[in-house]
Protein backbone atom coordinates (compact mmCIF):
# COMPACT_ATOMS: atom_id res chain seq x y z
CA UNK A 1 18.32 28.03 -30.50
CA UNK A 2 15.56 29.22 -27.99
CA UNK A 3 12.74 27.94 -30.80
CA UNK A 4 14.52 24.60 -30.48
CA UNK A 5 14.16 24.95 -26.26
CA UNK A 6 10.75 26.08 -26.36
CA UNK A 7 9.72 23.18 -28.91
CA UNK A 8 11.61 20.95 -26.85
CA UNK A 9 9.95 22.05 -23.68
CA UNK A 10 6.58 22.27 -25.13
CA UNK A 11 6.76 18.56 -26.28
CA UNK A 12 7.97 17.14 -22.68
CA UNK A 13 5.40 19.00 -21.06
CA UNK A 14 2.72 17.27 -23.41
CA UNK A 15 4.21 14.12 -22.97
CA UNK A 16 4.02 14.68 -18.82
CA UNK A 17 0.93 15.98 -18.94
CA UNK A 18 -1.04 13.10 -21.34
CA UNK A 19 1.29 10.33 -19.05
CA UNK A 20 -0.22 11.55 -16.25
CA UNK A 21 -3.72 11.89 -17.37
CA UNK A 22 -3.17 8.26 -17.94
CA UNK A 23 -1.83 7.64 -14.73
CA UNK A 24 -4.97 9.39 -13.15
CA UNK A 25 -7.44 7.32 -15.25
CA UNK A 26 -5.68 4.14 -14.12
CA UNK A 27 -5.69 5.32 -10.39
CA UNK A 28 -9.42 5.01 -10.39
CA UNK A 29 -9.09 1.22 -10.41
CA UNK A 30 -8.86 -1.03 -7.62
CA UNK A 31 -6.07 -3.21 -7.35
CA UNK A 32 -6.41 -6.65 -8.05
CA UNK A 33 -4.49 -8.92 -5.64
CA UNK A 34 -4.37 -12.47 -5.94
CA UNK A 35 -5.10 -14.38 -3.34
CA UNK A 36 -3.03 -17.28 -2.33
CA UNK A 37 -4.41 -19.86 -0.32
CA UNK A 38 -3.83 -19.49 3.48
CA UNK A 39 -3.36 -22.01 6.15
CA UNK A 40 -6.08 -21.81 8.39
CA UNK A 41 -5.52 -20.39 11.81
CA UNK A 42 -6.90 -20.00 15.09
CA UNK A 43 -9.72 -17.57 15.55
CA UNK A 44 -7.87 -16.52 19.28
CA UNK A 45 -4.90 -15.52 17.07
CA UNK A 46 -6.44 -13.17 14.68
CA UNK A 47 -5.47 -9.99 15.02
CA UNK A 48 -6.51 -6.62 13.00
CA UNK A 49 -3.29 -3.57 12.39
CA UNK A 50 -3.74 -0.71 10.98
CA UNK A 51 -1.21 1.98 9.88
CA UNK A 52 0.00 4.93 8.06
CA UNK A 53 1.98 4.95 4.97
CA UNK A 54 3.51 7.75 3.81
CA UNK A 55 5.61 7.86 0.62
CA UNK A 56 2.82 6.62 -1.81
CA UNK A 57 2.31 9.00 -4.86
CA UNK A 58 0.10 6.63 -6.54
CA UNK A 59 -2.67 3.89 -6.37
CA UNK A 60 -1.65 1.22 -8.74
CA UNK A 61 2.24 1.46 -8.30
CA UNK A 62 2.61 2.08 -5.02
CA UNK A 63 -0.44 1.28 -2.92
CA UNK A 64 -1.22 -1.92 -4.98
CA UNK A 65 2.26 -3.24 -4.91
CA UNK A 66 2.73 -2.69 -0.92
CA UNK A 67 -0.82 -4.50 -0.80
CA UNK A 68 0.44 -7.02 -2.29
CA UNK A 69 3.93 -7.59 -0.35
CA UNK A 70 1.82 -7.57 2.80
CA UNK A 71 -0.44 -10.05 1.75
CA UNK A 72 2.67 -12.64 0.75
CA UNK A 73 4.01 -12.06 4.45
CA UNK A 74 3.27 -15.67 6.16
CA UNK A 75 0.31 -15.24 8.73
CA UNK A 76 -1.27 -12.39 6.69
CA UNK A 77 -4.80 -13.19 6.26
CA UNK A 78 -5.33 -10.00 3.96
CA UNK A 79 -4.01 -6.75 3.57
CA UNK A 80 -5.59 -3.90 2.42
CA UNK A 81 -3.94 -0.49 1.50
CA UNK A 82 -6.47 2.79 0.63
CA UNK A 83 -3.97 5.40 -1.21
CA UNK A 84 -6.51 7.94 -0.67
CA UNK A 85 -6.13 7.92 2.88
CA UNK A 86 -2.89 6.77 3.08
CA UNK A 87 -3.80 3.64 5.60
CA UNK A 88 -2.84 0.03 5.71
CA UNK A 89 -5.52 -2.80 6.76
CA UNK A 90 -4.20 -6.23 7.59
CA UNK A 91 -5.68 -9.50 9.65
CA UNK A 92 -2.73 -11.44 10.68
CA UNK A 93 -2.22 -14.31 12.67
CA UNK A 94 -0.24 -12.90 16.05
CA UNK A 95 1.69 -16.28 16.62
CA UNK A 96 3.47 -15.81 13.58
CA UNK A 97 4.04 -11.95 12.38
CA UNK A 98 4.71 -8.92 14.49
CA UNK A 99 4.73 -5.19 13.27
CA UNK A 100 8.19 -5.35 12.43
CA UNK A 101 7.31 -8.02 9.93
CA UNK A 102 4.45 -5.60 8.52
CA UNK A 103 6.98 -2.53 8.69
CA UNK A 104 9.64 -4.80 6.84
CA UNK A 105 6.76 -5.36 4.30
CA UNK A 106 5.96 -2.00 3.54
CA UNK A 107 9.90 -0.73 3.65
CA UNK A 108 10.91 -3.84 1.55
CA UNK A 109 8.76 -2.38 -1.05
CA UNK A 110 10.92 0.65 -1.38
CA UNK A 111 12.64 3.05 1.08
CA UNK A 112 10.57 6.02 0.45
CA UNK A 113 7.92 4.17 2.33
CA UNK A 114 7.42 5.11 6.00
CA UNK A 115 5.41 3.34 8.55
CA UNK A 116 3.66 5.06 11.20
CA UNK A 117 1.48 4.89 14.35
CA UNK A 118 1.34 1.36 14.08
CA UNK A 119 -1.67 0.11 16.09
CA UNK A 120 -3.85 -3.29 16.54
CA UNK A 121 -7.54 -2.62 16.37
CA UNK A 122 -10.66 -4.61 17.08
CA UNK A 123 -12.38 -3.34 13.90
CA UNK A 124 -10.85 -1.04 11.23
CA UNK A 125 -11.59 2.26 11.86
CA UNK A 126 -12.12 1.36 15.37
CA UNK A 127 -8.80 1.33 17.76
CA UNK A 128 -8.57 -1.50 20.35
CA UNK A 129 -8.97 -0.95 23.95
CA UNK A 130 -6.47 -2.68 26.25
């Protein structure tokens, strides 16, 4: 009986440890997002967010997929999420989305997904000054 654990645990350790070797490897790519064309908008609306997301255990599954849910919300000129340092990008158009329309994005995605210090910047990287 405790051969039949130990073989047992020895072969879902393997199996966890080659999936996530594979996982890893897979990480290392960039998300491709398709781009869907976007109405154009006026340059005095364009406004840059950025945010934290915390939540995200992964690049392709959960950074790529919140990319792209941001990037389908109407007035998002593109969205960019780096899992690395756990930030979201976005240019929207400010007539037509608020933060609560990004946050809705993000937590739409799943509920483990938390949005935080929420800020508008004039370059990313750079915060705005008001």
């Amino acid at each position: 009986m405790k051969l039949t654990k130990y073989v047992l645990m020895v072969a879902v350790s393997t199996i966890m440890f080659t999936s996530c070797k594979q996982q890893n490897a897979e990480e290392n790519k960039a998300p491709e997002v398709a781009v869907a064309e976007k109405a154009p908008v006026n340059p005095e609306n364009i406004a840059k967010a950025e945010f934290n997301i915390d939540g995200m255990t992964c690049a392709i599954g959960c950074a790529g997929t919140i990319q792209k849910n941001l990037a389908k919300v109407e007035g998002v000129q593109s969205a960019k999420v780096d899992f690395d340092k756990q930030l979201a990008m976005v240019t929207y158009d400010k007539s037509t989305v608020n933060f609560d329309d990004l946050e809705n994005a993000v937590s739409g995605t799943a509920a483990m997904y938390k949005v935080s210090d929420m800020k508008n910047v004039e370059d990313f990287g750079v915060e705005k000054k008001d």
